[in-house]
N, C-alpha and C. Protein backbone atom coordinates (compact mmCIF):
# COMPACT_ATOMS: atom_id res chain seq x y z
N UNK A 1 0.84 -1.15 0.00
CA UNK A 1 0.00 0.00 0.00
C UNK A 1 0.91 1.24 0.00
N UNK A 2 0.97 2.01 -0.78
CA UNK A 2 1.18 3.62 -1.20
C UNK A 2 0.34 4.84 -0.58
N UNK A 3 1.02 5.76 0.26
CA UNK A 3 0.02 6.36 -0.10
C UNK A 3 -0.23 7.32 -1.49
N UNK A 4 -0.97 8.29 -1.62
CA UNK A 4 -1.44 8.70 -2.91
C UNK A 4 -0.39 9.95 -3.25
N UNK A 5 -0.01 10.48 -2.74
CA UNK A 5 0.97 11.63 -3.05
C UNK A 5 2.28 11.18 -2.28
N UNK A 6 3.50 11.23 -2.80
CA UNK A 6 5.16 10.50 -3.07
C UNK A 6 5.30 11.94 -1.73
N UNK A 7 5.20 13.46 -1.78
CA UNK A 7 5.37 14.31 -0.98
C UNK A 7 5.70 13.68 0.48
N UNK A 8 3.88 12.67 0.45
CA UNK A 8 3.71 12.61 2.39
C UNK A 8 5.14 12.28 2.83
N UNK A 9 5.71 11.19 2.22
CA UNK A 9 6.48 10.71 2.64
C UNK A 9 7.90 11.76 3.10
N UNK A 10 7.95 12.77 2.74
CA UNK A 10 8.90 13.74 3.33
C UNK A 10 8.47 14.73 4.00
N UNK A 11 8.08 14.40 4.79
CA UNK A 11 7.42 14.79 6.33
C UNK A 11 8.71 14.51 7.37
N UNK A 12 8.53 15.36 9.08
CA UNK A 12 9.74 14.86 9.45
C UNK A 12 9.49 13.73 10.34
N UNK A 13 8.74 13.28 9.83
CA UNK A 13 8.40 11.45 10.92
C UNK A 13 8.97 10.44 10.18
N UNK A 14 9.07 10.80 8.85
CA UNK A 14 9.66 9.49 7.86
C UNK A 14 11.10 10.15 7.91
N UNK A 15 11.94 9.09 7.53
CA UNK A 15 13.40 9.19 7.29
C UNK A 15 13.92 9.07 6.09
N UNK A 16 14.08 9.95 5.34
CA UNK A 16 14.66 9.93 3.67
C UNK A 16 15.68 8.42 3.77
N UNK A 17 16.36 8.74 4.12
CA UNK A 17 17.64 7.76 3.90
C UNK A 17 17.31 6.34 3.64
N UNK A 18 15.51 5.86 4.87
CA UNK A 18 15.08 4.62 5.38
C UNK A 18 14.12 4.54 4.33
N UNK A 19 13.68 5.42 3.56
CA UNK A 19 12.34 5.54 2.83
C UNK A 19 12.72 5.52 1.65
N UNK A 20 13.93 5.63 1.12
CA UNK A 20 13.85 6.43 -0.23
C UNK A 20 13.34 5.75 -1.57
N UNK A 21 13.78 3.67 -1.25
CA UNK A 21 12.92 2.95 -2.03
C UNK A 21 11.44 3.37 -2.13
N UNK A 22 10.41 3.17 -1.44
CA UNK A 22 9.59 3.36 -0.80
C UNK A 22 8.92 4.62 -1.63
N UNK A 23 9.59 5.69 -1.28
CA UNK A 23 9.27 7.05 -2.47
C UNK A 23 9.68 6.79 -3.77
N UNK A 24 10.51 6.02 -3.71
CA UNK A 24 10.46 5.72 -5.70
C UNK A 24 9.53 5.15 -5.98
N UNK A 25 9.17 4.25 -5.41
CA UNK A 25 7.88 3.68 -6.32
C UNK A 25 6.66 3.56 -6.14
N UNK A 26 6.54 4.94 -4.88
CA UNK A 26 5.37 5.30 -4.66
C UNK A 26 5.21 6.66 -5.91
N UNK A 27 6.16 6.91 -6.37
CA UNK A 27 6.29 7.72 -7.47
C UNK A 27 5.83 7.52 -8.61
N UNK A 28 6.66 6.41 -8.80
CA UNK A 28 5.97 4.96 -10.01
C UNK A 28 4.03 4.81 -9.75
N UNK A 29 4.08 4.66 -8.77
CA UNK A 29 2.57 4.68 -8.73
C UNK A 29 1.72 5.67 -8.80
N UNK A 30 1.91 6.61 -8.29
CA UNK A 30 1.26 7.83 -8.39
C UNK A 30 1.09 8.53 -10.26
N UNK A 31 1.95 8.17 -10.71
CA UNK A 31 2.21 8.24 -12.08
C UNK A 31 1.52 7.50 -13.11
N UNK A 32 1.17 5.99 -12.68
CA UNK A 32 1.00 5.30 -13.46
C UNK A 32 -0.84 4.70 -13.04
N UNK A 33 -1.21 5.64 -11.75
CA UNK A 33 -2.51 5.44 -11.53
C UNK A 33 -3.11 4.75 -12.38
N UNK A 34 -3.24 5.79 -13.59
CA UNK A 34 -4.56 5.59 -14.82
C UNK A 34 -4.03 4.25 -15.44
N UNK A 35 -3.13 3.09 -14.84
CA UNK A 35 -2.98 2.30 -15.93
C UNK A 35 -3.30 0.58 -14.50
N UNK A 36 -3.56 -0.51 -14.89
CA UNK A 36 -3.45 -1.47 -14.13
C UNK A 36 -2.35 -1.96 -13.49
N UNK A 37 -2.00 -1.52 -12.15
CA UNK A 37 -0.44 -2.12 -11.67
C UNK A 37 -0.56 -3.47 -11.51
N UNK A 38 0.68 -3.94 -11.40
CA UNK A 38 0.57 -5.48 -10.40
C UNK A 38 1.84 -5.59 -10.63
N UNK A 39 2.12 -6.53 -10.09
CA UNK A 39 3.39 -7.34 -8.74
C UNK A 39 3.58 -8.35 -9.70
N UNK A 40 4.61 -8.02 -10.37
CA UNK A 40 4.90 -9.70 -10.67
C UNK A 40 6.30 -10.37 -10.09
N UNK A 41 6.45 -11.89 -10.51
CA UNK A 41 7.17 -11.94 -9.83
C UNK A 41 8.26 -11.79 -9.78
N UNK A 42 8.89 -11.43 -10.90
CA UNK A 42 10.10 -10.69 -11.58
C UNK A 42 10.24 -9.33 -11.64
N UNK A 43 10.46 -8.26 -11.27
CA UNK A 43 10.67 -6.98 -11.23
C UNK A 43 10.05 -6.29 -10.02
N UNK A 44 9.63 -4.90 -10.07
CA UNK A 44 8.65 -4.66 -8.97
C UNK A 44 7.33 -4.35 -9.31
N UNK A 45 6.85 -3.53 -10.56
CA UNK A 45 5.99 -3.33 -10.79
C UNK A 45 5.60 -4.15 -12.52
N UNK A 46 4.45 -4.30 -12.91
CA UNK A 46 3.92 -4.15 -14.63
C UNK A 46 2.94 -3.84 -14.70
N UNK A 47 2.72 -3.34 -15.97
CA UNK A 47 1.52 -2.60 -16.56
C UNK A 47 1.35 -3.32 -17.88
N UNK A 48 -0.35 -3.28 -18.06
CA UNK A 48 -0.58 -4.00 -19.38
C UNK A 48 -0.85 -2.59 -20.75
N UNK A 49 0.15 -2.37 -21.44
CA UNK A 49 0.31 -1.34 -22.61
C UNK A 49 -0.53 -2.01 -23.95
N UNK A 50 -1.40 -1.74 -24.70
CA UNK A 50 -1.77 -1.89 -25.67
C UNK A 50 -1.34 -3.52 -25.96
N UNK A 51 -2.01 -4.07 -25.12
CA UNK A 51 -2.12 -5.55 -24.90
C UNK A 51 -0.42 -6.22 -25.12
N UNK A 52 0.50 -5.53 -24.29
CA UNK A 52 1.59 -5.91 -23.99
C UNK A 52 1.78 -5.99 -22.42
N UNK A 53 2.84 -6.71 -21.62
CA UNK A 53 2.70 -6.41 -20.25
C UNK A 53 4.57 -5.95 -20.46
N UNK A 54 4.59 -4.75 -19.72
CA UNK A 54 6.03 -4.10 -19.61
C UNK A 54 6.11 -4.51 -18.04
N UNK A 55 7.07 -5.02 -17.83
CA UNK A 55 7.44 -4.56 -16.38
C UNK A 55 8.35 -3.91 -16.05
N UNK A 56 9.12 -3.45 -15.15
CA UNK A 56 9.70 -1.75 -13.99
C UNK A 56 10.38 -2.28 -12.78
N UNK A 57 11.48 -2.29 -12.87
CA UNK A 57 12.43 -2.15 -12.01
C UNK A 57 12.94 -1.08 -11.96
N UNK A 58 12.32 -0.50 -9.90
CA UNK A 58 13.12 0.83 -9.47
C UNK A 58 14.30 0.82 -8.56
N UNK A 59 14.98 1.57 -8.97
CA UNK A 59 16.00 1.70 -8.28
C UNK A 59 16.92 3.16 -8.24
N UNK A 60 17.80 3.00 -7.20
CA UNK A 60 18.94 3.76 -7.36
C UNK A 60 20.14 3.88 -8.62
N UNK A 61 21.01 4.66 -8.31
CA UNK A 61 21.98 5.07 -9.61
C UNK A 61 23.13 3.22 -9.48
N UNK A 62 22.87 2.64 -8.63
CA UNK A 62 23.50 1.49 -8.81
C UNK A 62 22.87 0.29 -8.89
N UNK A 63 21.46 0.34 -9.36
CA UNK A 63 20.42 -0.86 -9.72
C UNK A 63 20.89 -0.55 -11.03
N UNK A 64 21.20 -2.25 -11.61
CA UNK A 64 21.87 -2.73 -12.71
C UNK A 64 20.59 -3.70 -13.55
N UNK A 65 20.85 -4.17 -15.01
CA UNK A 65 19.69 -5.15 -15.20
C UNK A 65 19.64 -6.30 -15.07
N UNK A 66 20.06 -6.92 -13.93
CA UNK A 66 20.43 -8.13 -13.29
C UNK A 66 19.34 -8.79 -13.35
N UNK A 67 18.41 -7.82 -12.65
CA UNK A 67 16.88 -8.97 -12.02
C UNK A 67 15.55 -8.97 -13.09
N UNK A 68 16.36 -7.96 -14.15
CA UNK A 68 15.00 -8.58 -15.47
C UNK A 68 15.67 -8.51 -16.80
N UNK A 69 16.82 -9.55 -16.59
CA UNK A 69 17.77 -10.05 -17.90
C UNK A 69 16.83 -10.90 -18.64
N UNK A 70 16.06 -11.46 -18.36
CA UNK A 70 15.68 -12.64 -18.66
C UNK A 70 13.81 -12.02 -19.62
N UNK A 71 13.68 -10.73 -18.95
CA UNK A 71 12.24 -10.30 -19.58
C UNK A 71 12.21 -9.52 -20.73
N UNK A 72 11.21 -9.81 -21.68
CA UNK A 72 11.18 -9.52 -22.68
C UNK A 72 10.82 -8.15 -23.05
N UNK A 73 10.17 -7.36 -22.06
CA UNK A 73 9.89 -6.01 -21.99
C UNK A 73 9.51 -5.61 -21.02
N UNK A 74 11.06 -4.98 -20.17
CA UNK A 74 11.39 -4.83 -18.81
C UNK A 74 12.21 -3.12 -19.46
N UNK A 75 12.14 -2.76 -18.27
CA UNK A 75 12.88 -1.24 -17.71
C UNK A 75 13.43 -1.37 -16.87
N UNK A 76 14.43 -0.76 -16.22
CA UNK A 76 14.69 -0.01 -14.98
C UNK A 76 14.83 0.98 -14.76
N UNK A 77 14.01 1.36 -14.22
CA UNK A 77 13.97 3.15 -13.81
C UNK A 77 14.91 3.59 -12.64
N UNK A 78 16.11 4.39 -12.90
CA UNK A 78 16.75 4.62 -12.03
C UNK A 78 16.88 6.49 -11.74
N UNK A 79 16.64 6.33 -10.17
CA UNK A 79 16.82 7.46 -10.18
C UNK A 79 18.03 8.02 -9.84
N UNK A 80 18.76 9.56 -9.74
CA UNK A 80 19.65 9.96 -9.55
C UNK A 80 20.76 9.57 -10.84
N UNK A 81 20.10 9.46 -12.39
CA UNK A 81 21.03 9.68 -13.36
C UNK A 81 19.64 10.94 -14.26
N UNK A 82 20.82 11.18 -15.27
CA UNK A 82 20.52 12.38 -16.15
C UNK A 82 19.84 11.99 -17.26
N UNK A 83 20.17 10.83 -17.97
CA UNK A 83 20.29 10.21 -19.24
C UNK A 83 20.01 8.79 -19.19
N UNK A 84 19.01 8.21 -19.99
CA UNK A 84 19.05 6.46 -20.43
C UNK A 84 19.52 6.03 -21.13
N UNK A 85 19.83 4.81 -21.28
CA UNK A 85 20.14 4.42 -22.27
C UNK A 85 19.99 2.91 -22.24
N UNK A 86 19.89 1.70 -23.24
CA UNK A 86 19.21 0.63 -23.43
C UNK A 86 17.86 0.54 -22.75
N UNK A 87 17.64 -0.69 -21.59
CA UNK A 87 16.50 -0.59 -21.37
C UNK A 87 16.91 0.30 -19.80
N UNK A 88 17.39 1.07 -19.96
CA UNK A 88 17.39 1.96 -18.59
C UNK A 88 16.76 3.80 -18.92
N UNK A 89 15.54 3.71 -18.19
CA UNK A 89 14.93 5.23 -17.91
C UNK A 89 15.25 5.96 -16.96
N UNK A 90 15.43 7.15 -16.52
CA UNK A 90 15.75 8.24 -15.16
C UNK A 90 14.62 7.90 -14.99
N UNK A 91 14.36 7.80 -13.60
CA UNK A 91 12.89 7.69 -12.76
C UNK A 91 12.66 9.38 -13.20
N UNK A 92 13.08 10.27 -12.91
CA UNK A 92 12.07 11.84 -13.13
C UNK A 92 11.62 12.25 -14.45
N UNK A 93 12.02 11.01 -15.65
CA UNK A 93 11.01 11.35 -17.02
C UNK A 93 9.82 10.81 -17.04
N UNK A 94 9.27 9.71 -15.99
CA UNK A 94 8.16 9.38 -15.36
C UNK A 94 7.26 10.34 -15.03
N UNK A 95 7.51 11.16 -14.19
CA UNK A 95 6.68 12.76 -14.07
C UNK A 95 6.22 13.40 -15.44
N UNK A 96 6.53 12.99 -16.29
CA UNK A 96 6.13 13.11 -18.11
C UNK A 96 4.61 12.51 -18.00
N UNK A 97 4.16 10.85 -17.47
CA UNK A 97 3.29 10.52 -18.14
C UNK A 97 2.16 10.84 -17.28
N UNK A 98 2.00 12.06 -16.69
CA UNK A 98 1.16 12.37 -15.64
C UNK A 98 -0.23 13.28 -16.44
């Protein structure tokens, strides 16, 4: 469970440092509302695109594509880089599909 705005979470009761997964992909969610999430068991998030299922691995600037080598239409959204490249997106061009 998420809550609905990525903000709450930087309040001074939460701890950036302890949270910061947590705000990424409550980010991811908040973003991707209008579309069907789910959990699979390979990555963290997928969405079904024009009868495709993509799945989303979030991470930091040192999440690599280790844990969805194997998927056929996978991402990793990392935050704290500038630029993508292969199947790697900056988590803040996400704030795009809003």
């Amino acid at each position: 469970m998420f809550l609905s705005n990525p903000n709450i979470y930087c309040r001074p009761i939460w701890s950036l440092e302890t949270n910061v997964g947590t705000i990424r992909e409550a980010f991811f969610v908040s973003q991707f509302s209008s579309y069907s999430i789910a959990v699979p068991d390979i990555g963290d998030f997928s969405i079904r695109f024009n009868g495709k299922r993509i799945v989303f691995e979030i991470g930091g600037p040192g999440k690599t594509l280790q844990q969805i080598k194997n998927e056929e239409n996978a991402f990793v959204l990392k935050d704290g880089v500038e630029s993508g490249y292969s199947q790697v997106i900056p988590l803040y061009l996400i704030g795009m599909m809003y």
